[in-house]
PDB file of N, CA and C in Angstrom:
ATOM      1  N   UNK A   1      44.289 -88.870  33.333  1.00  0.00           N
ATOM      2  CA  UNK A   1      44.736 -87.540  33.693  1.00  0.00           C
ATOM      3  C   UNK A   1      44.548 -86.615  32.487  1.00  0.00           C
ATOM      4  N   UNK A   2      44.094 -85.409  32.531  1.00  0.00           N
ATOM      5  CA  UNK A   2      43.779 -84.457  31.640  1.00  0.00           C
ATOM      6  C   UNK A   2      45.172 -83.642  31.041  1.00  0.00           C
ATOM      7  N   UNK A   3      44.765 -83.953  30.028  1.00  0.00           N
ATOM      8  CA  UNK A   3      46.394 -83.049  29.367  1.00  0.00           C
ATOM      9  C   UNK A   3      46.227 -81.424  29.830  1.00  0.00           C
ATOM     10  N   UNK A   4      47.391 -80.643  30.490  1.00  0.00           N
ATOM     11  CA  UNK A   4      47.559 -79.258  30.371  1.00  0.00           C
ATOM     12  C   UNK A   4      47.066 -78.828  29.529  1.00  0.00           C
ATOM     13  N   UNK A   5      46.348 -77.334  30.320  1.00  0.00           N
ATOM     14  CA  UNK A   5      45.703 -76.502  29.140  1.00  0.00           C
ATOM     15  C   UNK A   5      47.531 -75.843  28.686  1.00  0.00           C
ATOM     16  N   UNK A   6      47.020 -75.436  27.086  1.00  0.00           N
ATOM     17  CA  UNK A   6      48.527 -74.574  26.760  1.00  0.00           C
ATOM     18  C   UNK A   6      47.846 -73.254  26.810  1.00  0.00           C
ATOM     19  N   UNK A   7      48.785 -71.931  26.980  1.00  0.00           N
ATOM     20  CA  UNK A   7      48.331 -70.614  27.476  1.00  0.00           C
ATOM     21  C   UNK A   7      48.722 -70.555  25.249  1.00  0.00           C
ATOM     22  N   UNK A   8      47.800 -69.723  25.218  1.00  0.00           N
ATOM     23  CA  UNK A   8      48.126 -69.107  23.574  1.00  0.00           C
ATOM     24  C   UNK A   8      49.268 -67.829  23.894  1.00  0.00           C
ATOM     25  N   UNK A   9      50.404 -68.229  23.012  1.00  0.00           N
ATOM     26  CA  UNK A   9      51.353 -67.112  22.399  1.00  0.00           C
ATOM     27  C   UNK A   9      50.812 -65.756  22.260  1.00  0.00           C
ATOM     28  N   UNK A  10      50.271 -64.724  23.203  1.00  0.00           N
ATOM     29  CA  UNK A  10      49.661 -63.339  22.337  1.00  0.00           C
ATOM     30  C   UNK A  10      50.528 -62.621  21.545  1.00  0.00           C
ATOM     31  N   UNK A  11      51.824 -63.290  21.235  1.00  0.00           N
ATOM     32  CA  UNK A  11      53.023 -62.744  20.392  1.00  0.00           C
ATOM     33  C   UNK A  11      52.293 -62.655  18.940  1.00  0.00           C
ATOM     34  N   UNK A  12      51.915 -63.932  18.696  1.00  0.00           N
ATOM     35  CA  UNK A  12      50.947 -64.884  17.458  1.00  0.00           C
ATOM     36  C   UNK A  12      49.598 -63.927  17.320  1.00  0.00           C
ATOM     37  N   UNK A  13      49.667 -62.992  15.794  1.00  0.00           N
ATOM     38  CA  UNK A  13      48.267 -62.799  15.450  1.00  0.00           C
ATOM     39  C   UNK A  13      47.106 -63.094  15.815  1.00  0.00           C
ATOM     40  N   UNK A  14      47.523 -64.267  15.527  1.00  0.00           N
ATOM     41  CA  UNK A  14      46.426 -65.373  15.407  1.00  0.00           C
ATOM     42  C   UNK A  14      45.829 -65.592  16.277  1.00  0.00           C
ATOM     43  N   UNK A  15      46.399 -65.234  17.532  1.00  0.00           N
ATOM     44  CA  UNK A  15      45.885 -65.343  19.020  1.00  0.00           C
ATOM     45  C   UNK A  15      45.289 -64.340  19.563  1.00  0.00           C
ATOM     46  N   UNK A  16      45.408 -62.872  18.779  1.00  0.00           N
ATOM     47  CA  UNK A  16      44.791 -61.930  19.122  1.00  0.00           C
ATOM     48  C   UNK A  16      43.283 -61.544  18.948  1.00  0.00           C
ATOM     49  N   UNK A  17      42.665 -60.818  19.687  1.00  0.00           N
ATOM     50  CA  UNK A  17      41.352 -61.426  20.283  1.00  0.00           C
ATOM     51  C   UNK A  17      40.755 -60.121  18.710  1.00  0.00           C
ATOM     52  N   UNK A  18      39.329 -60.653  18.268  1.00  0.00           N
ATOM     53  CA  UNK A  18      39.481 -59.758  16.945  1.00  0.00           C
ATOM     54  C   UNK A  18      39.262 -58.466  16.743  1.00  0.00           C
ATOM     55  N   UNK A  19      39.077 -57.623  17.809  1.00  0.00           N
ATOM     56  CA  UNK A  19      38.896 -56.415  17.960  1.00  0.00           C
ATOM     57  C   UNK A  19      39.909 -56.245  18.770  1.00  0.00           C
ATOM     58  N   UNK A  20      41.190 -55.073  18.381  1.00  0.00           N
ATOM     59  CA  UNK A  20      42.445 -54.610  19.647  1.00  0.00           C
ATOM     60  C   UNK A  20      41.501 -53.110  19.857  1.00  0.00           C
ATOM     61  N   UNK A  21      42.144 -52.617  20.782  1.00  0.00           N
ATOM     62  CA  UNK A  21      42.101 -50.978  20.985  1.00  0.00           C
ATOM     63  C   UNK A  21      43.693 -50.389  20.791  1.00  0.00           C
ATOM     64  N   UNK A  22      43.469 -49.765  19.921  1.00  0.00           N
ATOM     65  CA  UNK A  22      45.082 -48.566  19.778  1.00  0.00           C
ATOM     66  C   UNK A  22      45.195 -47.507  19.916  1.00  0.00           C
ATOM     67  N   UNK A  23      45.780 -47.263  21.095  1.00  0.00           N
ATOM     68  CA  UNK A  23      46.342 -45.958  21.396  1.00  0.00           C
ATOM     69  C   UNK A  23      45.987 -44.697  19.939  1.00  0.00           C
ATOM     70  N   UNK A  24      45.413 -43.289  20.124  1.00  0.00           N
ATOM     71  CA  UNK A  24      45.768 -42.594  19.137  1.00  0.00           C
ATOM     72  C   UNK A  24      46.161 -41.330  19.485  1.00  0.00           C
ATOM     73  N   UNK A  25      46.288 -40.202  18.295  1.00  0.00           N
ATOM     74  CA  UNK A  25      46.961 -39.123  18.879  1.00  0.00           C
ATOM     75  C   UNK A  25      45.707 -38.263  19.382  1.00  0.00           C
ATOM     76  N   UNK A  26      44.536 -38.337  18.953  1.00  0.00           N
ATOM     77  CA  UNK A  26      43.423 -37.560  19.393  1.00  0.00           C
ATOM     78  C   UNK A  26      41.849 -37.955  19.266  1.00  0.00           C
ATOM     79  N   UNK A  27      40.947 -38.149  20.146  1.00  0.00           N
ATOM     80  CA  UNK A  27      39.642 -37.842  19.678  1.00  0.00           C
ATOM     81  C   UNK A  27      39.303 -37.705  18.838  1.00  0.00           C
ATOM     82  N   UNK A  28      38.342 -38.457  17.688  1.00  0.00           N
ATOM     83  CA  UNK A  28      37.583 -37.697  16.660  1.00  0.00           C
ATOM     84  C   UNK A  28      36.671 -38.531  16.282  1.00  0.00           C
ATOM     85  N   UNK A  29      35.424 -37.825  15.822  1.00  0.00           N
ATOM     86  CA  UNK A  29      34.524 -38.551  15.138  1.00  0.00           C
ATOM     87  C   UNK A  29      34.230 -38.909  13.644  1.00  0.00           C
ATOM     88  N   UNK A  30      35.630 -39.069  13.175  1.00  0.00           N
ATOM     89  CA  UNK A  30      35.798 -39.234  11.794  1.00  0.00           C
ATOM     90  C   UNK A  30      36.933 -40.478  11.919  1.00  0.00           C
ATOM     91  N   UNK A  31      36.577 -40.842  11.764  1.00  0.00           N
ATOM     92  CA  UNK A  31      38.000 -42.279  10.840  1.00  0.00           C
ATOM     93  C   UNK A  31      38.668 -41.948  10.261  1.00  0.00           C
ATOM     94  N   UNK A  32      38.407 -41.246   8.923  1.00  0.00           N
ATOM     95  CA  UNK A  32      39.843 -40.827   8.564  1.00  0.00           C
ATOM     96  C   UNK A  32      40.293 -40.075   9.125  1.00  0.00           C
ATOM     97  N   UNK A  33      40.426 -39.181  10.000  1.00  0.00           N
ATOM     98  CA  UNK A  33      41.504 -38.500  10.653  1.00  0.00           C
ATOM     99  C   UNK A  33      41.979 -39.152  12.066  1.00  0.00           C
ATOM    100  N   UNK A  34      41.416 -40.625  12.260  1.00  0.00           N
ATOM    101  CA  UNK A  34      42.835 -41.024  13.105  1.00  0.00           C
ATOM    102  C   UNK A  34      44.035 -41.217  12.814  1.00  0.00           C
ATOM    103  N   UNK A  35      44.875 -41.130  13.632  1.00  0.00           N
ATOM    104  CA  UNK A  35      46.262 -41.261  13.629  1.00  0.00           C
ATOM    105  C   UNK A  35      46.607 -42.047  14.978  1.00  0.00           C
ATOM    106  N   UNK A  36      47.276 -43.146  14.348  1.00  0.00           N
ATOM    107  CA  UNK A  36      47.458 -44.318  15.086  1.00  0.00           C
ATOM    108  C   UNK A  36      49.181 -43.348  15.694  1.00  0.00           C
ATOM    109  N   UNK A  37      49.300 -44.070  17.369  1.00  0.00           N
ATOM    110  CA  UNK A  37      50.236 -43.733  17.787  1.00  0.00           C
ATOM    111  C   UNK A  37      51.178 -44.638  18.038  1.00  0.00           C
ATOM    112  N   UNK A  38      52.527 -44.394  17.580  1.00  0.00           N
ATOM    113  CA  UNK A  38      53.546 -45.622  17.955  1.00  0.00           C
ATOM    114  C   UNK A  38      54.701 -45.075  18.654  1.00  0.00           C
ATOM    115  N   UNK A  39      55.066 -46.520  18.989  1.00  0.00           N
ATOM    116  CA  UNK A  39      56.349 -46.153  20.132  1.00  0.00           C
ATOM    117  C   UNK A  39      57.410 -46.482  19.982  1.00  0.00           C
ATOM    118  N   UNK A  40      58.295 -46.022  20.113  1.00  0.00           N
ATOM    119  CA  UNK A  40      59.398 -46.044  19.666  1.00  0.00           C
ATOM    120  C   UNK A  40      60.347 -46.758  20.167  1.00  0.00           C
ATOM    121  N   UNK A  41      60.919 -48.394  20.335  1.00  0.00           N
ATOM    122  CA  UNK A  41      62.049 -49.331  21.633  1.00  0.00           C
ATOM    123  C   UNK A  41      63.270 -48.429  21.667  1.00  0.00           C
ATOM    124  N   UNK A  42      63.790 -48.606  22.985  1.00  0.00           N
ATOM    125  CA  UNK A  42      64.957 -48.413  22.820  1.00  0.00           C
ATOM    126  C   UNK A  42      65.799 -48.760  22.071  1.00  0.00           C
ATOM    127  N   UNK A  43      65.422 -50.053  21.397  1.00  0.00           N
ATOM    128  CA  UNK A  43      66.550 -50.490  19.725  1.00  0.00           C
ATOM    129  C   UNK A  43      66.057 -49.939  18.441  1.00  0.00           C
ATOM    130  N   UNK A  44      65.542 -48.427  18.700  1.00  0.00           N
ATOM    131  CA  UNK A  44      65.412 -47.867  17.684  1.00  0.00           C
ATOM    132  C   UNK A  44      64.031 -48.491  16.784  1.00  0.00           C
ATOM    133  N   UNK A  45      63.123 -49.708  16.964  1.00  0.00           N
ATOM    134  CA  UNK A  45      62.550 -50.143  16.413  1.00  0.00           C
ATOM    135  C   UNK A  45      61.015 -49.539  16.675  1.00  0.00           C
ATOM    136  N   UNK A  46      60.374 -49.432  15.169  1.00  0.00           N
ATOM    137  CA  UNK A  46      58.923 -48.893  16.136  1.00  0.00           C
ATOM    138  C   UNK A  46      57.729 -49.797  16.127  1.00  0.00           C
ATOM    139  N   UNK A  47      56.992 -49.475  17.226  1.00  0.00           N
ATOM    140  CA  UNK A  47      55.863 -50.449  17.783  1.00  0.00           C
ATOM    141  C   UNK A  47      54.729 -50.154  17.637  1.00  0.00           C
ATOM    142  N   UNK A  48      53.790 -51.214  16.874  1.00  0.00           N
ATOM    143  CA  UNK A  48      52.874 -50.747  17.201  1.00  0.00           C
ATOM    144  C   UNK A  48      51.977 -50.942  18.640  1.00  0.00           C
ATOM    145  N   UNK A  49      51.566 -49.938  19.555  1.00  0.00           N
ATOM    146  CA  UNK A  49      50.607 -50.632  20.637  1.00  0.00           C
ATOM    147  C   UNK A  49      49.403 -51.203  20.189  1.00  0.00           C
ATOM    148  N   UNK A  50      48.974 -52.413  20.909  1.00  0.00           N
ATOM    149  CA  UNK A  50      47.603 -52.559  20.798  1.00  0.00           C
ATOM    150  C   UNK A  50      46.997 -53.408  22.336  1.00  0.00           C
ATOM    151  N   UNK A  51      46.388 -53.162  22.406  1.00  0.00           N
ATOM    152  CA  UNK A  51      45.101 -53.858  23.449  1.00  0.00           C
ATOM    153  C   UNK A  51      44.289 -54.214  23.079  1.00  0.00           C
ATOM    154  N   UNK A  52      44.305 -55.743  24.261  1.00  0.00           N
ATOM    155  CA  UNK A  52      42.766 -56.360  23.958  1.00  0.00           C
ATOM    156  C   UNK A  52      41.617 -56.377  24.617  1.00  0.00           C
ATOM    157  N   UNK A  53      41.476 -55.039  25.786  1.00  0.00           N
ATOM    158  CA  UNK A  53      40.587 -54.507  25.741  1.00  0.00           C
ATOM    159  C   UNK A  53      40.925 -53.348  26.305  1.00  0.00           C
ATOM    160  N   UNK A  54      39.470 -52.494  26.417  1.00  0.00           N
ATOM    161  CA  UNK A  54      39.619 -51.546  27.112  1.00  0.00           C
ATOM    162  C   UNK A  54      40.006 -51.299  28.184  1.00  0.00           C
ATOM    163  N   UNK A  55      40.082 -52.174  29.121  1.00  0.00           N
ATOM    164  CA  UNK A  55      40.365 -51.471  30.654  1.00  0.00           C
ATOM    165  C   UNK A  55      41.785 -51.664  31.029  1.00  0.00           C
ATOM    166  N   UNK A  56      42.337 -52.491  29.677  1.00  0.00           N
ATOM    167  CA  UNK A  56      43.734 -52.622  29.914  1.00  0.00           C
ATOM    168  C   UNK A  56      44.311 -51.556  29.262  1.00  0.00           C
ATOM    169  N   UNK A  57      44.041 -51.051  27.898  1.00  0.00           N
ATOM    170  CA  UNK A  57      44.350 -49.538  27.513  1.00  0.00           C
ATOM    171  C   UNK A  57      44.699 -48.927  28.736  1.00  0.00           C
ATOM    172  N   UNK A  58      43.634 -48.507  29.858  1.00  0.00           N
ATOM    173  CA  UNK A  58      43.133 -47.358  30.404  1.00  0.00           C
ATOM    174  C   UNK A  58      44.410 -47.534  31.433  1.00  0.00           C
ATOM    175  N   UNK A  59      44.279 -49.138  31.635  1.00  0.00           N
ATOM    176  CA  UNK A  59      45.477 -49.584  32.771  1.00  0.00           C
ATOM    177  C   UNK A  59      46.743 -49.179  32.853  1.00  0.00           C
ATOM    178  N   UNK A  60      47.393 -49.516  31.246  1.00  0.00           N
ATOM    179  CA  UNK A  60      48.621 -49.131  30.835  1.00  0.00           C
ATOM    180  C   UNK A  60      49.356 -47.933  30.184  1.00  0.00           C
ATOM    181  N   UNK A  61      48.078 -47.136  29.749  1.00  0.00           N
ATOM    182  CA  UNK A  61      48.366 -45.812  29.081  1.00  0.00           C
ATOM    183  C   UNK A  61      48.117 -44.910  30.195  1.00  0.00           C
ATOM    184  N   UNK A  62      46.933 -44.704  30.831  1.00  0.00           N
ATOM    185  CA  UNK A  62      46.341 -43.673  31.398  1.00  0.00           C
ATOM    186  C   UNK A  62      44.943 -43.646  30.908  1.00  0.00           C
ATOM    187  N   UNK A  63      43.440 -43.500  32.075  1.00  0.00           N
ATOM    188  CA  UNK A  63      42.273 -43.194  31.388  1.00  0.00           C
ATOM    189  C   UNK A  63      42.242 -41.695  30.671  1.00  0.00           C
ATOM    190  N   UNK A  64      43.085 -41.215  30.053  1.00  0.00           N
ATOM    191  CA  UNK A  64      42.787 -39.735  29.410  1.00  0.00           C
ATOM    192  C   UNK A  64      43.235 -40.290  27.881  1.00  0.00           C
ATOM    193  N   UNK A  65      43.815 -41.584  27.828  1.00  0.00           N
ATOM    194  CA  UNK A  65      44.439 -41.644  26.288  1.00  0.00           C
ATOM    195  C   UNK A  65      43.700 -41.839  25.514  1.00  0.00           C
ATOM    196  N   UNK A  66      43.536 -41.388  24.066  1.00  0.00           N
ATOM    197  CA  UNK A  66      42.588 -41.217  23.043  1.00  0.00           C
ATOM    198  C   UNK A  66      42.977 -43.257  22.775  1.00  0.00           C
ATOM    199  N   UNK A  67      41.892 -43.098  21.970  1.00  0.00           N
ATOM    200  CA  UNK A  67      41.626 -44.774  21.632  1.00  0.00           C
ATOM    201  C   UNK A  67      40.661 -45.113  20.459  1.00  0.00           C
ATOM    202  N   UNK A  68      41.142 -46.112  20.089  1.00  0.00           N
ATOM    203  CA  UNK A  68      39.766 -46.447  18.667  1.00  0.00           C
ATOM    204  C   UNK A  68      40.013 -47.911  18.968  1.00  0.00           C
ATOM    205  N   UNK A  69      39.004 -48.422  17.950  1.00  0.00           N
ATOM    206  CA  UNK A  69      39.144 -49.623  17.804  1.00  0.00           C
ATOM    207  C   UNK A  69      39.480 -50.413  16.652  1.00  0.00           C
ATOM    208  N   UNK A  70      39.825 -51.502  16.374  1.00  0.00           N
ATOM    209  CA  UNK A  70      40.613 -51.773  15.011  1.00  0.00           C
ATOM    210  C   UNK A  70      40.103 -53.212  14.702  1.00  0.00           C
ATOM    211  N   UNK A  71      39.853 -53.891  13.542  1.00  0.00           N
ATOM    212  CA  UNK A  71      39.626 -55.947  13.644  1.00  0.00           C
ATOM    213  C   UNK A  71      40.893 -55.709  13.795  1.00  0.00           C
ATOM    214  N   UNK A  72      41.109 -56.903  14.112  1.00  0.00           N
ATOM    215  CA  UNK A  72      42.738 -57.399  13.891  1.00  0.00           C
ATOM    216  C   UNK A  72      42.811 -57.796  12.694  1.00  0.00           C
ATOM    217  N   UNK A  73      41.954 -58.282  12.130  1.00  0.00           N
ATOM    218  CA  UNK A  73      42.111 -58.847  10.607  1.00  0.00           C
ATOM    219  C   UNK A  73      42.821 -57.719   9.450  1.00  0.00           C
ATOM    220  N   UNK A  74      42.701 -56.712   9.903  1.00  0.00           N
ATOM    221  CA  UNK A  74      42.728 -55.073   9.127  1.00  0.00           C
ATOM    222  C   UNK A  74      44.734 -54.675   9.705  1.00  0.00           C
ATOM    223  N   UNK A  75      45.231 -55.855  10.927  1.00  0.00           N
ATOM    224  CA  UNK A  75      46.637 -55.127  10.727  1.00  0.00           C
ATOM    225  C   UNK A  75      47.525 -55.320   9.857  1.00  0.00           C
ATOM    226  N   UNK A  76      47.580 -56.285   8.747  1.00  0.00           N
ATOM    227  CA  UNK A  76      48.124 -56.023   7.336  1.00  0.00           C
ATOM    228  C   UNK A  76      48.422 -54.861   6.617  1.00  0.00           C
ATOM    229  N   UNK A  77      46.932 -54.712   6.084  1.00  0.00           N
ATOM    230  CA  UNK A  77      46.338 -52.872   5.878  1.00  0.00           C
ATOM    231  C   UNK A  77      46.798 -51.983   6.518  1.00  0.00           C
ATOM    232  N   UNK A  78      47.093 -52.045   7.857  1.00  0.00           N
ATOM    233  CA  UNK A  78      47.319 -51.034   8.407  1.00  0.00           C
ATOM    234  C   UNK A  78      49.035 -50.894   8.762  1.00  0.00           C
ATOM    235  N   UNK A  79      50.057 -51.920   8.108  1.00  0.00           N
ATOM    236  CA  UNK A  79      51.310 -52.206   8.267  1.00  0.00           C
ATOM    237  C   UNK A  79      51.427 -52.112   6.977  1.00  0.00           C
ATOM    238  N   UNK A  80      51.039 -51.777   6.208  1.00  0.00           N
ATOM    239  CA  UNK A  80      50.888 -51.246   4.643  1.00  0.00           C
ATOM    240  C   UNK A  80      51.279 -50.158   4.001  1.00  0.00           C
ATOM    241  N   UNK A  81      49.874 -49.221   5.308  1.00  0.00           N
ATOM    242  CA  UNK A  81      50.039 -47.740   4.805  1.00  0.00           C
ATOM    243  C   UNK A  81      50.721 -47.020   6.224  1.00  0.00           C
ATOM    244  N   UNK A  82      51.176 -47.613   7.025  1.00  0.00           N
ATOM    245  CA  UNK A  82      52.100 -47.343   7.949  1.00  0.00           C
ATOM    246  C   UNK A  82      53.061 -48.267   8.693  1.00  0.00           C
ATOM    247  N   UNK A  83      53.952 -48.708   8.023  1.00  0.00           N
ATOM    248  CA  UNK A  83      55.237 -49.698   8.512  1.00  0.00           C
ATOM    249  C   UNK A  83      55.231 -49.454   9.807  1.00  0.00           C
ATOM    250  N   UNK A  84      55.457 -51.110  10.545  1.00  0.00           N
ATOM    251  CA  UNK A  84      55.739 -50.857  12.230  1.00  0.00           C
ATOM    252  C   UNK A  84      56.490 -52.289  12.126  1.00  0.00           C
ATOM    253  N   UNK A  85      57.173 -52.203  13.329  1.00  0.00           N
ATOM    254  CA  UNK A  85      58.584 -53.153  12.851  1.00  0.00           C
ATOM    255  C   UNK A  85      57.784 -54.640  13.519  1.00  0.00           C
ATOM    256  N   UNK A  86      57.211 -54.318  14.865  1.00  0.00           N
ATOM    257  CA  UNK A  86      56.658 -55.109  15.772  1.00  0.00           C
ATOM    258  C   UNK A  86      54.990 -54.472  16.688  1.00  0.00           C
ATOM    259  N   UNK A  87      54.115 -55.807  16.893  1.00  0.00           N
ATOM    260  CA  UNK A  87      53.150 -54.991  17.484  1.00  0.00           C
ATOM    261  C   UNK A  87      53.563 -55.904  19.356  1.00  0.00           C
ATOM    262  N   UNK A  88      53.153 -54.704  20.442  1.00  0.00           N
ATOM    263  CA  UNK A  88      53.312 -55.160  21.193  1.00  0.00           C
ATOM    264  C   UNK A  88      51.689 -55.018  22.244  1.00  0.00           C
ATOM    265  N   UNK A  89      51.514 -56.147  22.764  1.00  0.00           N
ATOM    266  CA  UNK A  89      50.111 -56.271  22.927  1.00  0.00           C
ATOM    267  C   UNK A  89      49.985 -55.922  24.715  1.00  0.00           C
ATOM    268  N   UNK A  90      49.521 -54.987  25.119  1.00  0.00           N
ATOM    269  CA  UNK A  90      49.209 -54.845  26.286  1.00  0.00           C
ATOM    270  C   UNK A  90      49.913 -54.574  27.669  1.00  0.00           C
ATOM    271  N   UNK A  91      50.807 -53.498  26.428  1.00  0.00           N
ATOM    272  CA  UNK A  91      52.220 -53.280  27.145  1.00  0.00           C
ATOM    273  C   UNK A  91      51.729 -52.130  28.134  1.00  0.00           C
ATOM    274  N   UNK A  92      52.711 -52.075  29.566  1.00  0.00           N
ATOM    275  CA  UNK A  92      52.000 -51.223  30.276  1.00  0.00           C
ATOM    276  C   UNK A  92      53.369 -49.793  30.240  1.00  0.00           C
ATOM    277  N   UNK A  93      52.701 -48.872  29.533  1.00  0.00           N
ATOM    278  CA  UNK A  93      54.006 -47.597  29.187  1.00  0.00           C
ATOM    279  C   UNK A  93      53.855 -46.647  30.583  1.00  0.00           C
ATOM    280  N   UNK A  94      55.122 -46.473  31.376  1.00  0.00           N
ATOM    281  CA  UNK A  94      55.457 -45.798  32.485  1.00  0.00           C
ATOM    282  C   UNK A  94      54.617 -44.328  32.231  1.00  0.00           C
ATOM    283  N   UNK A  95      54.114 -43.334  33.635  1.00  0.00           N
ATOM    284  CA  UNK A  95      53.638 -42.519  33.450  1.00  0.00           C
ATOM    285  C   UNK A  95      53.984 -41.624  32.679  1.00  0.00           C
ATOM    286  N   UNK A  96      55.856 -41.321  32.865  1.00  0.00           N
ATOM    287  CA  UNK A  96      56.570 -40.624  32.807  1.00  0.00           C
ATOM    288  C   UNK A  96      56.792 -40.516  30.862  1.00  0.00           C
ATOM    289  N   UNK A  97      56.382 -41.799  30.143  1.00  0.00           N
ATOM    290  CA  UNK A  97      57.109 -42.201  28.761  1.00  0.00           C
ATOM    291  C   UNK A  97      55.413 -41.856  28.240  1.00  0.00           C
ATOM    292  N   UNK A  98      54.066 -41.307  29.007  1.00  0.00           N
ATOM    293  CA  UNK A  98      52.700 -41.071  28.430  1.00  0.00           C
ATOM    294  C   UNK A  98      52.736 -40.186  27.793  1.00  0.00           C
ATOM    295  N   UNK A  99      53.784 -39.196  27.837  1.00  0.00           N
ATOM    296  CA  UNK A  99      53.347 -38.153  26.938  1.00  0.00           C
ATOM    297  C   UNK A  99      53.331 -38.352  25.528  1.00  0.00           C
ATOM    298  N   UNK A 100      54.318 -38.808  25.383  1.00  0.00           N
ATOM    299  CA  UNK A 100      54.716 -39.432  23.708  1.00  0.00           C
ATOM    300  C   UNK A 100      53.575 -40.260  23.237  1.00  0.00           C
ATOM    301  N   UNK A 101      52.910 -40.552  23.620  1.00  0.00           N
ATOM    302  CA  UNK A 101      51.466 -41.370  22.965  1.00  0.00           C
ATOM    303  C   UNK A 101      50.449 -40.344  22.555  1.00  0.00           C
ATOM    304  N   UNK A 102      50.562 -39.066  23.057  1.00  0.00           N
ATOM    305  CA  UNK A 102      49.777 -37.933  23.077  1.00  0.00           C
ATOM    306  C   UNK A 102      50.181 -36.839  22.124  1.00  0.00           C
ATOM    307  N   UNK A 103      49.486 -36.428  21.208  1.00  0.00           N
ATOM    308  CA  UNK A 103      49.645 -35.110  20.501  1.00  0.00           C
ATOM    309  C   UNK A 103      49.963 -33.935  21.184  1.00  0.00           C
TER     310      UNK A 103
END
Protein backbone atom coordinates (compact mmCIF):
# COMPACT_ATOMS: atom_id res chain seq x y z
CA UNK A 1 0.00 0.00 0.00
CA UNK A 2 1.35 3.46 -0.93
CA UNK A 3 2.02 5.83 1.88
CA UNK A 4 -0.33 9.18 1.79
CA UNK A 5 0.71 11.96 -0.15
CA UNK A 6 1.26 14.88 2.77
CA UNK A 7 -0.37 18.32 1.48
CA UNK A 8 2.77 21.01 2.18
CA UNK A 9 2.08 23.63 5.08
CA UNK A 10 1.74 26.99 2.69
CA UNK A 11 2.07 28.58 6.27
CA UNK A 12 6.02 27.31 5.76
CA UNK A 13 8.24 29.62 3.46
CA UNK A 14 9.65 27.02 2.35
CA UNK A 15 6.63 25.78 0.70
CA UNK A 16 6.02 28.82 -1.10
CA UNK A 17 6.13 28.51 -4.75
CA UNK A 18 9.34 30.97 -5.80
CA UNK A 19 7.75 33.70 -7.41
CA UNK A 20 4.45 35.23 -5.07
CA UNK A 21 2.41 38.15 -6.63
CA UNK A 22 1.73 41.15 -4.04
CA UNK A 23 -0.88 43.20 -3.97
CA UNK A 24 0.43 47.03 -4.55
CA UNK A 25 -0.72 50.51 -4.14
CA UNK A 26 -0.29 51.40 -7.92
CA UNK A 27 0.93 50.60 -11.43
CA UNK A 28 4.34 51.51 -12.41
CA UNK A 29 7.05 50.86 -14.56
CA UNK A 30 9.74 51.48 -12.18
CA UNK A 31 10.60 49.19 -9.16
CA UNK A 32 11.55 51.52 -7.07
CA UNK A 33 8.45 53.19 -6.72
CA UNK A 34 6.46 50.17 -5.70
CA UNK A 35 4.79 50.17 -2.65
CA UNK A 36 3.87 46.96 -1.32
CA UNK A 37 0.29 46.93 0.26
CA UNK A 38 -0.58 45.48 3.68
CA UNK A 39 -3.41 44.58 5.70
CA UNK A 40 -4.15 45.19 8.63
CA UNK A 41 -5.99 41.76 11.19
CA UNK A 42 -8.37 42.56 13.29
CA UNK A 43 -5.64 41.82 16.20
CA UNK A 44 -4.12 44.83 15.21
CA UNK A 45 -1.31 42.79 13.48
CA UNK A 46 -0.06 43.64 9.94
CA UNK A 47 0.02 41.28 6.95
CA UNK A 48 1.73 40.86 4.45
CA UNK A 49 -0.52 39.56 1.25
CA UNK A 50 0.97 37.36 -1.14
CA UNK A 51 -0.12 34.98 -3.99
CA UNK A 52 0.97 32.20 -5.74
CA UNK A 53 -0.31 33.10 -8.73
CA UNK A 54 -1.97 35.30 -10.72
CA UNK A 55 -5.42 34.28 -11.17
CA UNK A 56 -5.69 33.84 -7.57
CA UNK A 57 -4.62 37.59 -6.94
CA UNK A 58 -7.33 38.53 -9.46
CA UNK A 59 -9.70 35.93 -7.54
CA UNK A 60 -9.26 37.36 -4.14
CA UNK A 61 -8.50 41.02 -4.56
CA UNK A 62 -10.39 42.02 -7.64
CA UNK A 63 -9.01 42.01 -11.50
CA UNK A 64 -8.37 45.96 -11.18
CA UNK A 65 -5.69 45.40 -8.24
CA UNK A 66 -2.24 46.66 -9.02
CA UNK A 67 0.33 43.69 -8.66
CA UNK A 68 4.11 42.90 -9.07
CA UNK A 69 5.96 40.14 -8.66
CA UNK A 70 8.48 39.22 -5.94
CA UNK A 71 11.19 35.65 -5.48
CA UNK A 72 10.21 34.57 -2.36
CA UNK A 73 13.75 34.23 -1.58
CA UNK A 74 13.82 38.32 -1.39
CA UNK A 75 10.97 38.19 1.72
CA UNK A 76 13.68 38.65 4.36
CA UNK A 77 14.78 41.88 2.47
CA UNK A 78 11.68 42.87 2.16
CA UNK A 79 10.64 42.28 6.15
CA UNK A 80 13.76 44.33 6.69
CA UNK A 81 12.98 47.46 5.07
CA UNK A 82 9.32 47.02 5.89
CA UNK A 83 8.29 44.99 9.13
CA UNK A 84 5.12 42.73 8.68
CA UNK A 85 4.13 40.70 11.62
CA UNK A 86 2.77 37.68 9.37
CA UNK A 87 2.52 36.82 5.56
CA UNK A 88 -0.80 35.45 4.58
CA UNK A 89 -0.85 33.47 1.33
CA UNK A 90 -3.89 33.59 -0.88
CA UNK A 91 -6.19 35.11 1.28
CA UNK A 92 -9.45 35.97 -0.37
CA UNK A 93 -10.20 39.96 1.00
CA UNK A 94 -14.15 40.72 0.90
CA UNK A 95 -15.22 43.26 -1.82
CA UNK A 96 -16.25 45.58 0.66
CA UNK A 97 -12.42 45.51 2.79
CA UNK A 98 -10.80 46.17 -1.43
CA UNK A 99 -10.51 49.47 -1.01
CA UNK A 100 -7.79 49.50 1.55
CA UNK A 101 -5.41 47.56 -0.77
CA UNK A 102 -5.81 50.55 -3.14
CA UNK A 103 -4.23 54.03 -3.08
Amino acid sequence: MAAAATVPDRRDPAHYPPILYLPCTRQTPHPEELEVRYQRTEDGRQALLVYSALDRLQTCCGVDQPWFTFPTAELPRLHQNAPFDLVLMDLYVPEESRAGLRA
